[in-house]
Protein backbone atom coordinates (compact mmCIF):
# COMPACT_ATOMS: atom_id res chain seq x y z
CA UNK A 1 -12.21 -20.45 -1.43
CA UNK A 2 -14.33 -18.28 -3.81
CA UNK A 3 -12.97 -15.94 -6.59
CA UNK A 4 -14.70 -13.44 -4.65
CA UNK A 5 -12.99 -14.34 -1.27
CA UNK A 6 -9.76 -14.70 -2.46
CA UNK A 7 -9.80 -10.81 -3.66
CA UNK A 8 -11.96 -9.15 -0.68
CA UNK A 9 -9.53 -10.69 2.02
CA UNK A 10 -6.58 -8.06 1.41
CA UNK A 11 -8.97 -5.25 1.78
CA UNK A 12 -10.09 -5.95 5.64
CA UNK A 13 -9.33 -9.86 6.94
CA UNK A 14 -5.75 -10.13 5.59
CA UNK A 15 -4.81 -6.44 4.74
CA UNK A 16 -1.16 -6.32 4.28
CA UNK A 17 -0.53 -2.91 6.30
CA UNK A 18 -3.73 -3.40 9.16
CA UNK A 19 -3.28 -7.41 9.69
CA UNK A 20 -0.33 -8.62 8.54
CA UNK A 21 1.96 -5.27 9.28
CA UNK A 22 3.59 -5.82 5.74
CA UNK A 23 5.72 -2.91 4.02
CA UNK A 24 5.42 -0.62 7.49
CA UNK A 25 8.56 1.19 5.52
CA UNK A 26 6.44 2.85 2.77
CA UNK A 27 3.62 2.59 4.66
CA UNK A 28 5.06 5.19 7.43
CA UNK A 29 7.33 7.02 5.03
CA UNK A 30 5.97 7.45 2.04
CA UNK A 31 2.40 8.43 3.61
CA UNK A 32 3.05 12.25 3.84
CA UNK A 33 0.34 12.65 1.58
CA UNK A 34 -2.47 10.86 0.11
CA UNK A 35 -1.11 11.54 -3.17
CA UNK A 36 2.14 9.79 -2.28
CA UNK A 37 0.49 7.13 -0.73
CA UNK A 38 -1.61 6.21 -3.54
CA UNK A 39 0.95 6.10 -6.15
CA UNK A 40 3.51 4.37 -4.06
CA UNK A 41 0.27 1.94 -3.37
CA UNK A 42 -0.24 1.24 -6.97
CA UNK A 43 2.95 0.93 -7.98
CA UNK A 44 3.28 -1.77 -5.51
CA UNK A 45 -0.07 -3.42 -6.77
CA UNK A 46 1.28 -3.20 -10.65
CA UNK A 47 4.44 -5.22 -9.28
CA UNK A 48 2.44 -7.64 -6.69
CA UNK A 49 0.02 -9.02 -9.95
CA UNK A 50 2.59 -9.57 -12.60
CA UNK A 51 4.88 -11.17 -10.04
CA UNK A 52 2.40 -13.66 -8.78
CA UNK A 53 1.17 -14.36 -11.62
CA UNK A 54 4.79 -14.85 -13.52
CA UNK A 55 5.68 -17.25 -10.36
CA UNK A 56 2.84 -19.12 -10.49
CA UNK A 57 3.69 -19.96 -14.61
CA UNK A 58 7.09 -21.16 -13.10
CA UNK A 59 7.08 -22.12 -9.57
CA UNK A 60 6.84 -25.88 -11.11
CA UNK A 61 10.27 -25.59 -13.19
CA UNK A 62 12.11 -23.87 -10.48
CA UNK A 63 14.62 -25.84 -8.83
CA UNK A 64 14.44 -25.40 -4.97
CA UNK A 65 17.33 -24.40 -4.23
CA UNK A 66 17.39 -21.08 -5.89
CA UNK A 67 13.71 -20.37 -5.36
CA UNK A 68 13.68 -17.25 -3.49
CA UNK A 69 16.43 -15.51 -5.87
CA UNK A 70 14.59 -15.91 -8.72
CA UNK A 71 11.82 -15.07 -7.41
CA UNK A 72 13.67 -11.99 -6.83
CA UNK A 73 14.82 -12.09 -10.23
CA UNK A 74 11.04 -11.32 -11.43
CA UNK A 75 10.30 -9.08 -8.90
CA UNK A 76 13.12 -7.09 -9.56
CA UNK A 77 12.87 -7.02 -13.44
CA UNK A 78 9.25 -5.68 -13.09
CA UNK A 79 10.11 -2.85 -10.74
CA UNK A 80 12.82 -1.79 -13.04
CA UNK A 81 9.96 -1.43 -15.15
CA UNK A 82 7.33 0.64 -13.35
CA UNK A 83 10.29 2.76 -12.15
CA UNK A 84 11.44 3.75 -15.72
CA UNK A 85 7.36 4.10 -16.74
CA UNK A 86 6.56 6.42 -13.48
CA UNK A 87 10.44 8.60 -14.56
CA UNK A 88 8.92 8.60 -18.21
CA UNK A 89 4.91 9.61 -17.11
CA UNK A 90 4.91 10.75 -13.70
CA UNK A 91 7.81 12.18 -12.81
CA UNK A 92 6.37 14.39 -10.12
CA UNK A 93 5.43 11.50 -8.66
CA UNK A 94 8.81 9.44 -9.19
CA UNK A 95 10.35 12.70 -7.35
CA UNK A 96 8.28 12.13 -4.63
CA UNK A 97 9.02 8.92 -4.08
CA UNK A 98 12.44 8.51 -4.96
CA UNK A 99 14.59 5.55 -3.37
CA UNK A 100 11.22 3.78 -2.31
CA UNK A 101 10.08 2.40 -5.84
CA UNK A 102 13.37 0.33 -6.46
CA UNK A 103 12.85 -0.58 -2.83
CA UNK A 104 9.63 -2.22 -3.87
CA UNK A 105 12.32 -5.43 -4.64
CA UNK A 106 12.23 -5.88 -1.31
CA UNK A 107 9.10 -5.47 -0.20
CA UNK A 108 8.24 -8.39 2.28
CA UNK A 109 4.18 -8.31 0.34
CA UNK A 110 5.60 -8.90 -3.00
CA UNK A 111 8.25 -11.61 -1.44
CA UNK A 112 5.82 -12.90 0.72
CA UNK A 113 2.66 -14.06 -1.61
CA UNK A 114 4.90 -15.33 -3.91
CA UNK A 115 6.25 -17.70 -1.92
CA UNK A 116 2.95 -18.54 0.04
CA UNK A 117 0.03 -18.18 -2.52
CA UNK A 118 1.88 -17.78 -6.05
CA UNK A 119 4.01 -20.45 -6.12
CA UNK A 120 1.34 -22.82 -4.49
CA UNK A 121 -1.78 -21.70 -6.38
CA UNK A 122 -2.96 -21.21 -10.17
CA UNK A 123 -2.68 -18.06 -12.74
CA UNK A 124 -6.00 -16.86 -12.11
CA UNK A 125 -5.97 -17.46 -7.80
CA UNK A 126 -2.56 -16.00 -7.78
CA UNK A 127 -3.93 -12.91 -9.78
CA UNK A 128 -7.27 -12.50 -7.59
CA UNK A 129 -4.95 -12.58 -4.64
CA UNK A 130 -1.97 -10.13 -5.76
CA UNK A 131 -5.49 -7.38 -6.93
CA UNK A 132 -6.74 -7.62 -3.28
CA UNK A 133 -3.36 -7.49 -1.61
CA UNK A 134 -2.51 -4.86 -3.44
CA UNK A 135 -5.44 -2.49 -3.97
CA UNK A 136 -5.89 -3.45 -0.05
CA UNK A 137 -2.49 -1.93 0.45
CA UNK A 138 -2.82 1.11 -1.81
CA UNK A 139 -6.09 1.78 -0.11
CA UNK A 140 -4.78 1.75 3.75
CA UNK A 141 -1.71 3.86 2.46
CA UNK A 142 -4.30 6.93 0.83
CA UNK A 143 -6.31 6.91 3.52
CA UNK A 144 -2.98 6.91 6.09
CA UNK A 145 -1.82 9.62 3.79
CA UNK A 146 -5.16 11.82 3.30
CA UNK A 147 -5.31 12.00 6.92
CA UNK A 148 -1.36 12.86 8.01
CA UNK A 149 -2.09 15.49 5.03
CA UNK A 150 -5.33 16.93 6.00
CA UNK A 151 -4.15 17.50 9.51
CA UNK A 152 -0.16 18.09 9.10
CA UNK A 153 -0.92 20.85 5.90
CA UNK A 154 -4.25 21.38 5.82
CA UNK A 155 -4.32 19.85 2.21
CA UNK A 156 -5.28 17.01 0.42
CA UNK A 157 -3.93 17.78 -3.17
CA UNK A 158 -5.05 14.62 -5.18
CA UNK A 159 -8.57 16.03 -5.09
CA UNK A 160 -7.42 19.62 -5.33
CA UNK A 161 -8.23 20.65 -1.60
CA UNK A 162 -5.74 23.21 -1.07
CA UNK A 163 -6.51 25.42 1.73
CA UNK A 164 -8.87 22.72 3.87
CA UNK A 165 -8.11 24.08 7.02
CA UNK A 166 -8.60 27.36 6.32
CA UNK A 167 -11.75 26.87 4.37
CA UNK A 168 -12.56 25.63 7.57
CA UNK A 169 -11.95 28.75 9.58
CA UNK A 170 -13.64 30.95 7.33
CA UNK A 171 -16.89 28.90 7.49
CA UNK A 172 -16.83 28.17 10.77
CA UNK A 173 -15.39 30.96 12.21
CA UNK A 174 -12.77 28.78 14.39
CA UNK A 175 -9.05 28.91 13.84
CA UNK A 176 -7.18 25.57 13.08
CA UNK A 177 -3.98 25.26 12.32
CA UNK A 178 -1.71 22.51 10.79
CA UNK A 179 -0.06 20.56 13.65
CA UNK A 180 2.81 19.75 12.42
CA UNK A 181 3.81 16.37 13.75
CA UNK A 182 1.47 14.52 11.44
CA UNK A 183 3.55 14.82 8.26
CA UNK A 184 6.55 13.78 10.11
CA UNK A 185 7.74 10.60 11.09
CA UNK A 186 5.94 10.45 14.91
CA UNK A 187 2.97 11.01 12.84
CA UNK A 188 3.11 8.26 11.06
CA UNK A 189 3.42 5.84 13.81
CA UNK A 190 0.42 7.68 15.63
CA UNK A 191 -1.96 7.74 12.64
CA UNK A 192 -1.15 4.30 11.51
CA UNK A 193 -1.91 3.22 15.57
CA UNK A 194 -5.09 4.78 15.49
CA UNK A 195 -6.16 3.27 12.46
CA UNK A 196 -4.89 -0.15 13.93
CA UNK A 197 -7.37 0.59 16.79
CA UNK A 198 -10.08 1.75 15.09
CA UNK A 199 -9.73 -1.72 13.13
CA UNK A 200 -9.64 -3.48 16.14
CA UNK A 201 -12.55 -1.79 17.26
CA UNK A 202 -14.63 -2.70 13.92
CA UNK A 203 -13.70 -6.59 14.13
CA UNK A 204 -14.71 -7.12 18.13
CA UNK A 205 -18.27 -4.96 17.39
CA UNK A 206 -18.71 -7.43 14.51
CA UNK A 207 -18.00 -10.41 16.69
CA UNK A 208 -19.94 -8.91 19.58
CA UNK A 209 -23.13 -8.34 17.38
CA UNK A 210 -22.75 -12.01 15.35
C-alpha cells in the first residue's frame, strides 16, 4: 500500500469514529462543542503517532506475553504527558475535558493500531497510519461537535461565531431557537447517526456511479 493510502484511509475508508465505531466515549461526550471536539481529537492524534511509532521501535524485543501491558505502558506515559502540557498551555481546554484525556489510556484507537499496524509494520508506515487515524478522528469529532453546537447554542466559538442563530433571525427575519437536546447526551447519539447515514449514503452513490 502507498504512503499516500496508508494516511487517506482514516479520513473516509477506515475512519475510526464513521467505520470502525472506535472511541464512541469521547466521540459522544466530549462533542458538545466543536472546540471540545477538536482538542480532545488532537490530543488523541499527539498520543496515537508517538505510540505507534514507539511500538513499532520495540514490538521486536517485546516478549509476548506481556505485550499488551506494555504497550499500555507507552501509551500511558505519553498521555501523562499531553495531559500535564494541555494543564500547563490550555487549561481552558484541560477544564473542558477533564477525566477524558487520562482516559485516552484506554482508548480502544490507540490500543488497537498498536497491536494491528504498529507492532506489525515499520517507523515510517506506523507513523503515516497513526496521522490519518488520528487527524481522521479529530476531524469527525469537530464536525460532530460544530454541529451539536451550532444547533444546541447557536454558537460555534472556535471561529468566534457567537450569536449564529440569532444573526440568523435578524437577517432573515425568522426566529430560531437553540433546541436543546443537541448538546446533551440524546444528541449525540442522533447527530453521530445522521452522520453515519449520510456516510452510508456517500459510499453506495459512489458504488452506484463506478
Amino acid at each position: 500500500m502507498s504512503a499516500m493510502n496508508e494516511l487517506k484511509k482514516g479520513f473516509w475508508r477506515e475512519n475510526p469514529a464513521l467505520v470502525l465505531l472506535l472511541g464512541m466515549c469521547p466521540t459522544l461526550a466530549v462533542t458538545t462543542s466543536a472546540f471540545n471536539g477538536l482538542g480532545m481529537g488532537l490530543a488523541t492524534t499527539v498520543v496515537l503517532i508517538g505510540s505507534n511509532i514507539i511500538i513499532s521501535i520495540i514490538a521486536g524485543i517485546i516478549p509476548a506475553k506481556v505485550r499488551i501491558p506494555s504497550y499500555i505502558v507507552v501509551i500511558a506515559t505519553l498521555v501523562t504527558m499531553v495531559d500535564m502540557f494541555m494543564a500547563a498551555y490550555a487549561p481552558d481546554l484541560h477544564s473542558a475535558l477533564g477525566l477524558f484525556i487520562p482516559l485516552i489510556v484506554v482508548n480502544c484507537i490507540i490500543l488497537g493500531r498498536a497491536e494491528a499496524f504498529a507492532s506489525k509494520n515499520g517507523v515510517a508506515a506506523s507513523a503515516l497510519d497513526a496521522i490519518g487515524m488520528g487527524l481522521g478522528f479529530a476531524l469527525t469529532l469537530f464536525v460532530l461537535g460544530s454541529i451539536r453546537e451550532v444547533l444546541g447554542n447557536g454558537t460555534l466559538t472556535v471561529f468566534k461565531y457567537k450569536e449564529l442563530l440569532v444573526q440568523w433571525t435578524v437577517y432573515h427575519k425568522e426566529s430560531i431557537r437553540p433546541i436543546l437536546v443537541f448538546i446533551l447526551a440524546p444528541g449525540a447519539f442522533i447527530t453521530l447517526g445522521f452522520l453515519l447515514a449520510f456516510k452510508n449514503y456517500l459510499d453506495s452513490f459512489s458504488r452506484k456511479r463506478a
